[in-house]
N, C-alpha and C. Protein backbone atom coordinates (compact mmCIF):
# COMPACT_ATOMS: atom_id res chain seq x y z
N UNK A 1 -0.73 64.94 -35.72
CA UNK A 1 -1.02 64.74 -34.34
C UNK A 1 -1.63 63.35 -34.10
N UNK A 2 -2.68 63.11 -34.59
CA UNK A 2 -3.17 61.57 -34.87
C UNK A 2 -3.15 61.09 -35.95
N UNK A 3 -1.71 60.50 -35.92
CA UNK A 3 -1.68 59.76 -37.18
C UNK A 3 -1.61 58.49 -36.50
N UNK A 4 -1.52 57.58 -37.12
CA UNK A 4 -1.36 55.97 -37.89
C UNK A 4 0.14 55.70 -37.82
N UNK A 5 0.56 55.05 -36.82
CA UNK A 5 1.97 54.90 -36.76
C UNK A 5 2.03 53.10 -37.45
N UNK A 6 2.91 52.56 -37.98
CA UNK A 6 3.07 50.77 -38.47
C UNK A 6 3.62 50.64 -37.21
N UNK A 7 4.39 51.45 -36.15
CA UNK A 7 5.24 50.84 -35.47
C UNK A 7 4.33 50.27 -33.99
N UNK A 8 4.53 49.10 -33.97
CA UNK A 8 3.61 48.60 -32.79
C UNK A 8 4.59 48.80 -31.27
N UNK A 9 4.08 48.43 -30.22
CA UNK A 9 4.74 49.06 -29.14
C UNK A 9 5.50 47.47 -28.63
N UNK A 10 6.76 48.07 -27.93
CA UNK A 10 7.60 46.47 -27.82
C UNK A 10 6.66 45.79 -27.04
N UNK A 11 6.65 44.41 -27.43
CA UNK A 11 5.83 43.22 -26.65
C UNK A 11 6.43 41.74 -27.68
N UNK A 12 6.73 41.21 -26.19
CA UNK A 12 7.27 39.72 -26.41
C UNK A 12 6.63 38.87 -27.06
N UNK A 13 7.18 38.24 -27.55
CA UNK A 13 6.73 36.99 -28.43
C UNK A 13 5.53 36.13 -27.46
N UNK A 14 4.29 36.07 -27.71
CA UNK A 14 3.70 35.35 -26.60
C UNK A 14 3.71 34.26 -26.52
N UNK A 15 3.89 33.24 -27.66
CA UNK A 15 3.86 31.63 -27.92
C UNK A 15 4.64 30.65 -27.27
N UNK A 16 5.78 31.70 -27.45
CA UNK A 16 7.54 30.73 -26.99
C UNK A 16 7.05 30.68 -24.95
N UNK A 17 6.82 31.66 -24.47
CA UNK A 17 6.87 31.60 -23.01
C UNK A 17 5.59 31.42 -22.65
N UNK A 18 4.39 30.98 -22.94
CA UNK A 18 3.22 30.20 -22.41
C UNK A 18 3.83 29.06 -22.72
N UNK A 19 4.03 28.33 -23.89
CA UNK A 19 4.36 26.84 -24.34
C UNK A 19 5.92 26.41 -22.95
N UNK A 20 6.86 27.02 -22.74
CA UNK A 20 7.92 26.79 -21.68
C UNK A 20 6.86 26.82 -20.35
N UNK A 21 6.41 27.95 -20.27
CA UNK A 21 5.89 28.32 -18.63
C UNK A 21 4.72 26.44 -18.42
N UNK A 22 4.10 26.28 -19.79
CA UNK A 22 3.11 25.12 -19.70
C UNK A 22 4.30 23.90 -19.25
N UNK A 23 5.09 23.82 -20.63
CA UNK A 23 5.59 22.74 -19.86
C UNK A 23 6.68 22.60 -18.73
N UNK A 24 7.26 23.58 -18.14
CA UNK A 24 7.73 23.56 -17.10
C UNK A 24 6.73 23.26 -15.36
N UNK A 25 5.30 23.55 -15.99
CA UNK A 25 4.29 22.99 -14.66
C UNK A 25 4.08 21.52 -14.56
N UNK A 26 4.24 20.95 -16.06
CA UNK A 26 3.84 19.53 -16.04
C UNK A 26 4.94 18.76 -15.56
N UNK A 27 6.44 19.43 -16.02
CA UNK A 27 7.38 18.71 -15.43
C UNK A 27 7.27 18.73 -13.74
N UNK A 28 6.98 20.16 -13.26
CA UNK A 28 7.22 20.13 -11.66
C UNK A 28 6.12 19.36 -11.16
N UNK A 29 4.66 19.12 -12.13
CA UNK A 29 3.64 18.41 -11.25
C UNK A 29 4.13 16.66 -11.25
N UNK A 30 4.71 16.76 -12.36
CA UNK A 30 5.31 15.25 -12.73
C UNK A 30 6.41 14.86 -11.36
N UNK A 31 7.31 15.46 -10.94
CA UNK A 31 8.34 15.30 -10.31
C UNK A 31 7.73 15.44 -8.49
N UNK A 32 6.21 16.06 -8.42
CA UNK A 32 6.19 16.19 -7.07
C UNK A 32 5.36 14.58 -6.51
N UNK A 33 5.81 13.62 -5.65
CA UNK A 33 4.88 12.61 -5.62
C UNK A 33 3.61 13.23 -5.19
N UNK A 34 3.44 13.78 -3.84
CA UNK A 34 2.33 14.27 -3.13
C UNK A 34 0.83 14.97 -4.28
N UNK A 35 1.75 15.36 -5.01
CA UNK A 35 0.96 16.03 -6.13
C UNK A 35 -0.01 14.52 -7.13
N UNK A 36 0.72 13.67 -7.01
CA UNK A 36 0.32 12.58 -7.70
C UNK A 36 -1.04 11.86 -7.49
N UNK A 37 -2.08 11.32 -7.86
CA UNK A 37 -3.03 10.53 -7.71
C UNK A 37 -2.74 9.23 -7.55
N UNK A 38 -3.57 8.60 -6.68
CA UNK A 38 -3.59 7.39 -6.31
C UNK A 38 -3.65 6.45 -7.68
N UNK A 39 -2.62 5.52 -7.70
CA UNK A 39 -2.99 4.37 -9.18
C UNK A 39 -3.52 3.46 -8.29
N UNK A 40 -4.49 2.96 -9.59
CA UNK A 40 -6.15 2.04 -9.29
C UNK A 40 -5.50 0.97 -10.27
N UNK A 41 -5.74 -0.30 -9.40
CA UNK A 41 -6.03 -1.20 -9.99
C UNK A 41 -7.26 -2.24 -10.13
N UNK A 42 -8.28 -1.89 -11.30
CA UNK A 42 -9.72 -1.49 -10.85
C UNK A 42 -10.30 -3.18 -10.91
N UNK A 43 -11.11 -3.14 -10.91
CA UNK A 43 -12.21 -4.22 -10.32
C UNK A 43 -12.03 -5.52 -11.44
N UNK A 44 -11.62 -5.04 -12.66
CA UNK A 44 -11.89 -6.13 -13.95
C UNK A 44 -10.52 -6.51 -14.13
N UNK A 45 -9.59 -6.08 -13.59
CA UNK A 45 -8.04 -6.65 -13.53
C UNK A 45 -7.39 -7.86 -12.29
N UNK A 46 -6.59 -8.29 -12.97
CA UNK A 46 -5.91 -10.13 -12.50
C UNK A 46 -4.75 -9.59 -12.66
N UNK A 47 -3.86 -9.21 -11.18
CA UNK A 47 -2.14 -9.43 -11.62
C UNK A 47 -1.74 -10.43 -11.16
N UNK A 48 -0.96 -11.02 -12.09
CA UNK A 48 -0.49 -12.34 -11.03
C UNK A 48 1.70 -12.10 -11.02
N UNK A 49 2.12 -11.27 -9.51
CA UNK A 49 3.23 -11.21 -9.67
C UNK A 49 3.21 -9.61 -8.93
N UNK A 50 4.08 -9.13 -8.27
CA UNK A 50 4.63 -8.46 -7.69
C UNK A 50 3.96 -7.05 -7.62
N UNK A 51 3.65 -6.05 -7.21
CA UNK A 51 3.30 -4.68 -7.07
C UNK A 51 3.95 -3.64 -7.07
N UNK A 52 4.88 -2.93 -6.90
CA UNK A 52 5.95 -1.47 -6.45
C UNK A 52 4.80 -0.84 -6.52
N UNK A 53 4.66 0.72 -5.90
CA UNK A 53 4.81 1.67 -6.04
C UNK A 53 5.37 2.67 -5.47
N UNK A 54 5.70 4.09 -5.62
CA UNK A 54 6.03 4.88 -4.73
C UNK A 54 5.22 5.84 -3.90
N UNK A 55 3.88 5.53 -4.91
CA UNK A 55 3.05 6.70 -4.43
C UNK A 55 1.86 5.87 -3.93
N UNK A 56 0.59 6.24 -3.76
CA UNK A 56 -0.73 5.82 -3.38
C UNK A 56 -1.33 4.52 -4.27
N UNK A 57 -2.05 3.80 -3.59
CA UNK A 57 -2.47 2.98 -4.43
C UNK A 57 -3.62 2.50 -4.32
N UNK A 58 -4.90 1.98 -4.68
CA UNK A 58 -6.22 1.55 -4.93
C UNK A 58 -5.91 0.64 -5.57
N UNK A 59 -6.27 -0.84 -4.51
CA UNK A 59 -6.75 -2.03 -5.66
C UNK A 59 -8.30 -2.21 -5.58
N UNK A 60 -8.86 -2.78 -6.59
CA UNK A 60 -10.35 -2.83 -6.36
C UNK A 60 -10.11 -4.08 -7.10
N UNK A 61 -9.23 -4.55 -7.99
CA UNK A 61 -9.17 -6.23 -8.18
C UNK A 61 -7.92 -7.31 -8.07
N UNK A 62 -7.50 -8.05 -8.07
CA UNK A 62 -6.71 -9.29 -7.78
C UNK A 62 -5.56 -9.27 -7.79
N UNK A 63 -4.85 -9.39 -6.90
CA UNK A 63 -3.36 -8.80 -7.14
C UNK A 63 -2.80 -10.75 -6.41
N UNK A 64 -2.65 -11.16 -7.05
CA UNK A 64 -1.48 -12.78 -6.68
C UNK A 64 0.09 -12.26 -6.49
N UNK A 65 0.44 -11.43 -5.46
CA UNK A 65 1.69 -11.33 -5.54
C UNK A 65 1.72 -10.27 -4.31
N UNK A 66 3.28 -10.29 -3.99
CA UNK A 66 3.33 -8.85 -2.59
C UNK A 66 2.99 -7.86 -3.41
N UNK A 67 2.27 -6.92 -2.34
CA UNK A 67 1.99 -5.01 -2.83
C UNK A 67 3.00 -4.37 -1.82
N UNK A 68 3.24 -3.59 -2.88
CA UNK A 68 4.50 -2.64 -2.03
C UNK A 68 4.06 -1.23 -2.39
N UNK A 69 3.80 -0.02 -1.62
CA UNK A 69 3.71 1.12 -1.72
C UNK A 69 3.64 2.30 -0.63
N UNK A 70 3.23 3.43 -0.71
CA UNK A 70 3.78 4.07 0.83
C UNK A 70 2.21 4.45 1.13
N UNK A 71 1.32 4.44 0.27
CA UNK A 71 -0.33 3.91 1.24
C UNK A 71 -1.54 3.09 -0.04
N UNK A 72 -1.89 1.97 0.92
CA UNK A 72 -2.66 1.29 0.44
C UNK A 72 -3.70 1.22 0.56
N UNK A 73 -5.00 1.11 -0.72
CA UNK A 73 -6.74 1.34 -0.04
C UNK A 73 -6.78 -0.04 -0.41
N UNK A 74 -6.97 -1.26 -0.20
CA UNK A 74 -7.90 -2.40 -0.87
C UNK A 74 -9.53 -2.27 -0.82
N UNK A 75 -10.01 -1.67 -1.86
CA UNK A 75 -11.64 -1.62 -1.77
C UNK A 75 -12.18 -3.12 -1.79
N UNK A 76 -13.44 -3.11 -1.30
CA UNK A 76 -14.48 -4.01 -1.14
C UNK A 76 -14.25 -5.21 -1.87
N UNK A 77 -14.21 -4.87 -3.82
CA UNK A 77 -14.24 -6.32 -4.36
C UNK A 77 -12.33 -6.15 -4.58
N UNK A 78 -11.77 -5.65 -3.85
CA UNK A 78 -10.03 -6.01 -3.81
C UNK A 78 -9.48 -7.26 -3.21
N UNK A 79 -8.92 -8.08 -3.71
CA UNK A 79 -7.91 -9.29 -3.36
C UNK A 79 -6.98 -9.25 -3.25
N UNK A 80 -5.84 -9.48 -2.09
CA UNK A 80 -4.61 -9.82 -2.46
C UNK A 80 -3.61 -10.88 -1.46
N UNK A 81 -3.04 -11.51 -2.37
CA UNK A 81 -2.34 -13.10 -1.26
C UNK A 81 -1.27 -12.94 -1.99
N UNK A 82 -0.71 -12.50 -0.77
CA UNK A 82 0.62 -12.12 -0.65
C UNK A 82 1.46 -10.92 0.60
N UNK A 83 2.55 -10.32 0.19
CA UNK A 83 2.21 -9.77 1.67
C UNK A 83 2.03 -8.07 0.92
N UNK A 84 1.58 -7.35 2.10
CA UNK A 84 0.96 -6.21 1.52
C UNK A 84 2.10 -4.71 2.91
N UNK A 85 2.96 -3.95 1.87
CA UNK A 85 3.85 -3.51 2.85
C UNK A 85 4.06 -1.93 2.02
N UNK A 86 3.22 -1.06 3.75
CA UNK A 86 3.24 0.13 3.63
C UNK A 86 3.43 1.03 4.63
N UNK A 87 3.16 2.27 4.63
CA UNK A 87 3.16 3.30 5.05
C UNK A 87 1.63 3.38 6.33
N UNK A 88 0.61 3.20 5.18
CA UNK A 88 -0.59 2.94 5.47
C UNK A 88 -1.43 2.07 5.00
N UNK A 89 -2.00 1.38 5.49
CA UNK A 89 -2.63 0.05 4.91
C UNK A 89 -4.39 0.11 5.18
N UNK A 90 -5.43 0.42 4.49
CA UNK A 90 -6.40 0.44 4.76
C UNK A 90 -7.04 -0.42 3.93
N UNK A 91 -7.96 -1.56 4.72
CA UNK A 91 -8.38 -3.01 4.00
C UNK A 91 -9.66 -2.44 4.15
N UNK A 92 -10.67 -3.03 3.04
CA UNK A 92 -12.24 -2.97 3.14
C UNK A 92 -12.66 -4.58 2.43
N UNK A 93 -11.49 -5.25 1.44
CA UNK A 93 -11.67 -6.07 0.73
C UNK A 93 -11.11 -7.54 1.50
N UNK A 94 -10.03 -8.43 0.72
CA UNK A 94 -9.87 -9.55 1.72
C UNK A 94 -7.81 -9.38 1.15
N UNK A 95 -7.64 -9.97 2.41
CA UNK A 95 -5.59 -9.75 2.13
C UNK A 95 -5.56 -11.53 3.13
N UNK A 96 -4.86 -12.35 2.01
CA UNK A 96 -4.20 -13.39 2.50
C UNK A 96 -2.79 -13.53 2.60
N UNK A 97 -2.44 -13.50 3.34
CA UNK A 97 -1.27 -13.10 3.34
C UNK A 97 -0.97 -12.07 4.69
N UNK A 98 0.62 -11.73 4.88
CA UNK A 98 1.01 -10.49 6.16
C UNK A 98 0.87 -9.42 5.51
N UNK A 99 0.72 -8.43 6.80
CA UNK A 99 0.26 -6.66 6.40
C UNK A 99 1.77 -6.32 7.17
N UNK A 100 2.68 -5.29 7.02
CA UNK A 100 3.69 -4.88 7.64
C UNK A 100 3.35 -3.10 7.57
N UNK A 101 2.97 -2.19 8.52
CA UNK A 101 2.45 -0.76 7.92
C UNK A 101 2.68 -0.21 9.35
N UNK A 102 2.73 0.99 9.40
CA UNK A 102 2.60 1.74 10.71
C UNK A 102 1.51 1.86 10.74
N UNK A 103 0.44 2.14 10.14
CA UNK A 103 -0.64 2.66 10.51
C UNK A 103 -1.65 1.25 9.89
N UNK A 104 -2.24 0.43 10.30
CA UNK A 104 -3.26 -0.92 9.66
C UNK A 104 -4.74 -0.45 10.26
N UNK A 105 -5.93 -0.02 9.38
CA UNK A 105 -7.09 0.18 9.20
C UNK A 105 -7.63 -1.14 8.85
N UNK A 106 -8.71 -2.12 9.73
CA UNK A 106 -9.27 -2.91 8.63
C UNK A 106 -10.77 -2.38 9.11
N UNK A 107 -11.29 -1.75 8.13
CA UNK A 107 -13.06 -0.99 7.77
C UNK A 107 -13.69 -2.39 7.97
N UNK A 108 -15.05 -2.17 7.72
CA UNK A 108 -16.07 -3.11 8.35
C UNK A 108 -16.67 -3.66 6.81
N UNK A 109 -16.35 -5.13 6.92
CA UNK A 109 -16.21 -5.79 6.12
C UNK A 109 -15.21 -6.78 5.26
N UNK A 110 -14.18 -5.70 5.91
CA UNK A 110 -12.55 -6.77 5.71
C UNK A 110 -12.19 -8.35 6.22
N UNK A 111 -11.76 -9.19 5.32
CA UNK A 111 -11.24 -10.54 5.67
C UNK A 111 -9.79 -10.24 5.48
N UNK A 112 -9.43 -10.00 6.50
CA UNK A 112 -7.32 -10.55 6.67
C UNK A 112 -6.90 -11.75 7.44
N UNK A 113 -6.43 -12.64 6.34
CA UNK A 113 -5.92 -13.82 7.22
C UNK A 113 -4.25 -14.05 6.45
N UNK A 114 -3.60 -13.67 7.99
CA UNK A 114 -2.63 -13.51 8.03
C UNK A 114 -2.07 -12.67 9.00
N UNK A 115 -0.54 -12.48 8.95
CA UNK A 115 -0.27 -11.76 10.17
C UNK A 115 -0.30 -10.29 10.28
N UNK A 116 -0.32 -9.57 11.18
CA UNK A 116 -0.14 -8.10 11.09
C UNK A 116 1.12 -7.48 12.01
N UNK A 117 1.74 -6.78 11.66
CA UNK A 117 3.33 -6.04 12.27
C UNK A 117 2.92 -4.37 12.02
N UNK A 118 2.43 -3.70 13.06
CA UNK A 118 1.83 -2.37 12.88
C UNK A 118 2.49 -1.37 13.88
N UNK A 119 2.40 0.13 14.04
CA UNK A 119 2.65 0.58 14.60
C UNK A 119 1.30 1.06 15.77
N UNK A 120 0.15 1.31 14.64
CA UNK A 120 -1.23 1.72 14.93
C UNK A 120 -2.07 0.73 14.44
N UNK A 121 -2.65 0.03 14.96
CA UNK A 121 -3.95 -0.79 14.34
C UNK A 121 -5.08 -0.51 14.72
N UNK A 122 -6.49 -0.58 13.76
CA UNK A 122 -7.42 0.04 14.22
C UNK A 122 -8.67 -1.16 13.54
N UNK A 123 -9.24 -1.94 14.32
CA UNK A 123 -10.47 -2.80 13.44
C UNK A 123 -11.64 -2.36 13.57
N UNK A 124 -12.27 -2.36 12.69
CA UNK A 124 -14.11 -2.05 12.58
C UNK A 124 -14.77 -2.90 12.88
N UNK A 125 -16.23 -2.91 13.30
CA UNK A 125 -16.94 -3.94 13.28
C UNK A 125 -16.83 -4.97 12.56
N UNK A 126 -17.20 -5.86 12.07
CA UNK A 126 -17.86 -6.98 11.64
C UNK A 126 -16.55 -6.97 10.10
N UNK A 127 -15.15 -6.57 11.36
CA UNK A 127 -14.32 -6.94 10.35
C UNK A 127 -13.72 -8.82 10.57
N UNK A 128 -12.89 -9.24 9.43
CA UNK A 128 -12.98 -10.37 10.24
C UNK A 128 -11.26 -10.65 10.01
N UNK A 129 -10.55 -10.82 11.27
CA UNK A 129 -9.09 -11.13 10.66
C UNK A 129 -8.58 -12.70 11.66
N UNK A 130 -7.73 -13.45 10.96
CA UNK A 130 -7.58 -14.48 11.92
C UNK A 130 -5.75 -13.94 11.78
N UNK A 131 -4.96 -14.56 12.49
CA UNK A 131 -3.25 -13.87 12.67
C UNK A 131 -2.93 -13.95 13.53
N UNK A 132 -1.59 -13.56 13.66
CA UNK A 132 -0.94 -12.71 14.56
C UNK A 132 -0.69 -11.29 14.73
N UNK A 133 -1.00 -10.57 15.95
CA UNK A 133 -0.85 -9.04 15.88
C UNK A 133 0.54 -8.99 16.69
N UNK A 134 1.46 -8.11 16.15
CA UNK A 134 2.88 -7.84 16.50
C UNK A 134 2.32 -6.13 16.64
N UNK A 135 2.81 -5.40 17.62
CA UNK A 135 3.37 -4.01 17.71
C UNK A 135 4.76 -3.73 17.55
N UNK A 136 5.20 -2.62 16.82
CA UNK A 136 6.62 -2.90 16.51
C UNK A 136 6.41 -0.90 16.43
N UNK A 137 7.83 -0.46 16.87
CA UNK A 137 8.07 0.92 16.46
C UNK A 137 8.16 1.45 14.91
N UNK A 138 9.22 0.12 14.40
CA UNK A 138 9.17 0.48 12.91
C UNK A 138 8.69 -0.80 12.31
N UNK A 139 7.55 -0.99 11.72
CA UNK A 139 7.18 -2.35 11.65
C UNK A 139 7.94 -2.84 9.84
N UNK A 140 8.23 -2.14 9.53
CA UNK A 140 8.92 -1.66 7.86
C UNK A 140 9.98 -2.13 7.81
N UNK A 141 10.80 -2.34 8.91
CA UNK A 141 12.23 -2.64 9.46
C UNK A 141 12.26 -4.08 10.14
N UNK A 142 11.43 -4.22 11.29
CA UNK A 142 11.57 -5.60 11.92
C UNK A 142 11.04 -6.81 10.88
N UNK A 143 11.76 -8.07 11.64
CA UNK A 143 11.19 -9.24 11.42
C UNK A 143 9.80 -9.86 11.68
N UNK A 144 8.91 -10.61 11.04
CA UNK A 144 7.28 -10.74 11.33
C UNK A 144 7.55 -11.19 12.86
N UNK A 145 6.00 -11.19 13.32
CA UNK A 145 5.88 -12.09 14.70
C UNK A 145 6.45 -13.47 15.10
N UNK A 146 6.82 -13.71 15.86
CA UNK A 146 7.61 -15.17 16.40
C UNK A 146 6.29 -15.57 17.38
N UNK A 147 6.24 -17.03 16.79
CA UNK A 147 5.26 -18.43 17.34
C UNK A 147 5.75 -17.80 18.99
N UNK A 148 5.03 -18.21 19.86
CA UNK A 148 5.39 -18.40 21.35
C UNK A 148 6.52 -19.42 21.90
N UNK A 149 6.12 -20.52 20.80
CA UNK A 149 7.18 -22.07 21.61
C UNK A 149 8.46 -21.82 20.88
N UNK A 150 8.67 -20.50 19.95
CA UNK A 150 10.14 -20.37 19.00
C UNK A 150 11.23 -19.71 19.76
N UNK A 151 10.23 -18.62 20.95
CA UNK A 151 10.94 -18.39 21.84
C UNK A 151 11.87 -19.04 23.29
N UNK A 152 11.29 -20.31 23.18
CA UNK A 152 11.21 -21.02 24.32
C UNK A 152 12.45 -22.34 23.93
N UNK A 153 13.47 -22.55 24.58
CA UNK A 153 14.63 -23.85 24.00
C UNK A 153 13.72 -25.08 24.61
N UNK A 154 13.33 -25.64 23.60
CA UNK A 154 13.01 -27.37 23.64
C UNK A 154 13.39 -27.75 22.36
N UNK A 155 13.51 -29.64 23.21
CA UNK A 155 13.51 -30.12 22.28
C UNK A 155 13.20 -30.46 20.81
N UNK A 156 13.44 -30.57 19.47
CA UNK A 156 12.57 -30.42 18.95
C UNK A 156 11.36 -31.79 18.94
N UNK A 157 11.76 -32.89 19.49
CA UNK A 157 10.77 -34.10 19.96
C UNK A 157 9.99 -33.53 20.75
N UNK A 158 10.28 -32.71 21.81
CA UNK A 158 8.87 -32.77 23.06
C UNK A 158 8.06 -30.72 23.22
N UNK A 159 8.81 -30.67 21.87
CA UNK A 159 8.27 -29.03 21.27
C UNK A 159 6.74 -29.36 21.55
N UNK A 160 5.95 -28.94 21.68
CA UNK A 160 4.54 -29.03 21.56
C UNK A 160 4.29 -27.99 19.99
N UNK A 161 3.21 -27.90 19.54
CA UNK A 161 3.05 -27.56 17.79
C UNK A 161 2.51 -26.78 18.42
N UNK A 162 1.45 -25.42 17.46
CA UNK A 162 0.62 -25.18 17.34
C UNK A 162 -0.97 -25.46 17.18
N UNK A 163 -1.74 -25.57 18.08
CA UNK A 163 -2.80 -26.29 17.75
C UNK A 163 -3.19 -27.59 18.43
N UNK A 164 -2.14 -28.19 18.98
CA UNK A 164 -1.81 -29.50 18.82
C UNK A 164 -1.77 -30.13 17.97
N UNK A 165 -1.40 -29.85 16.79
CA UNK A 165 -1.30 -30.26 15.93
C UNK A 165 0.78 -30.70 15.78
N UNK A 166 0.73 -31.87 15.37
CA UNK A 166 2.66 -32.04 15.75
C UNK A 166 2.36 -32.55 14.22
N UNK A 167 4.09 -32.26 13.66
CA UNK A 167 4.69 -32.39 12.62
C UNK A 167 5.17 -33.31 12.08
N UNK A 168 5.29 -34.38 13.31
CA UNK A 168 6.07 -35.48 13.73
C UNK A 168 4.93 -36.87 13.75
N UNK A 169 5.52 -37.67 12.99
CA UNK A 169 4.50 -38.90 12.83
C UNK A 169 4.31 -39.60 14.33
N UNK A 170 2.54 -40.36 14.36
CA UNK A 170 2.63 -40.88 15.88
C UNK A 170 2.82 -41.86 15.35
């Protein structure tokens, strides 16, 4: 009646389908962007040359080249001269160079000198930007802002410059 049977009761191999089920999550977390963390490019780094990404991005140091990604943080000690083209663009640090983004944040403390092509722009206090501001539906798509006198047919002798400043020897 109570005996001692060897025969154990059916049950699956447990090793083979935790080790699949594991790596089948890393592949789907791998493959989802949204799922992804922001890449940092942190405070003690110098790129000199171009940016991509597809996903989020944090610079906190020197980027010499365009940033390309679908949202951008530049923190406080972040640099970048060149142009900076996103989704979302939120400056705290300094951008020389054009911003092209639907949505342009510059937080309080930002230096942008250069132009901006936005859908939404939003400045903080004691931010400081010198430029041109363009509104554009898709700013991702259009051409930057056009000078005032580029619109206008003159000569190019009696063009007036920017500034007053002329190109043309007196």
């Amino acid at each position: 009646m109570f005996t001692k049977s060897n025969k154990t009761p059916d049950a699956a191999p447990v090793e083979p389908p935790k080790t699949a089920a594991a790596q089948d999550a890393i592949r789907g977390a791998a493959m989802k962007t949204a799922a992804r963390a922001a890449s940092i490019i942190c405070a003690d780094m110098k790129i000199n040359g171009s940016v991509i990404s597809e996903g989020a991005l944090q610079i906190d140091g020197i980027v010499d080249g365009d940033v390309s990604a679908t949202d951008i943080t530049i923190g406080a000690s972040g640099q970048i001269t060149g142009e900076v083209k996103a989704e979302v663009v939120k400056v705290k640090g300094k951008i020389k160079g054009s911003i092209r983004a639907r949505k342009v944040e510059l937080e309080s403390g930002a230096h942008v000198k250069g132009d901006i092509v936005h859908s939404s722009l939003q400045i903080q206090s004691n931010a400081v930007f010198e430029g041109q501001v363009k509104h554009a539906d898709d700013p991702l798509r259009e051409t930057g802002p056009v000078a005032a006198s580029e619109g206008k047919s003159m000569s190019s002798s009696s063009a007036p410059s920017a500034f007053g400043i002329s190109s043309q020897p007196s």
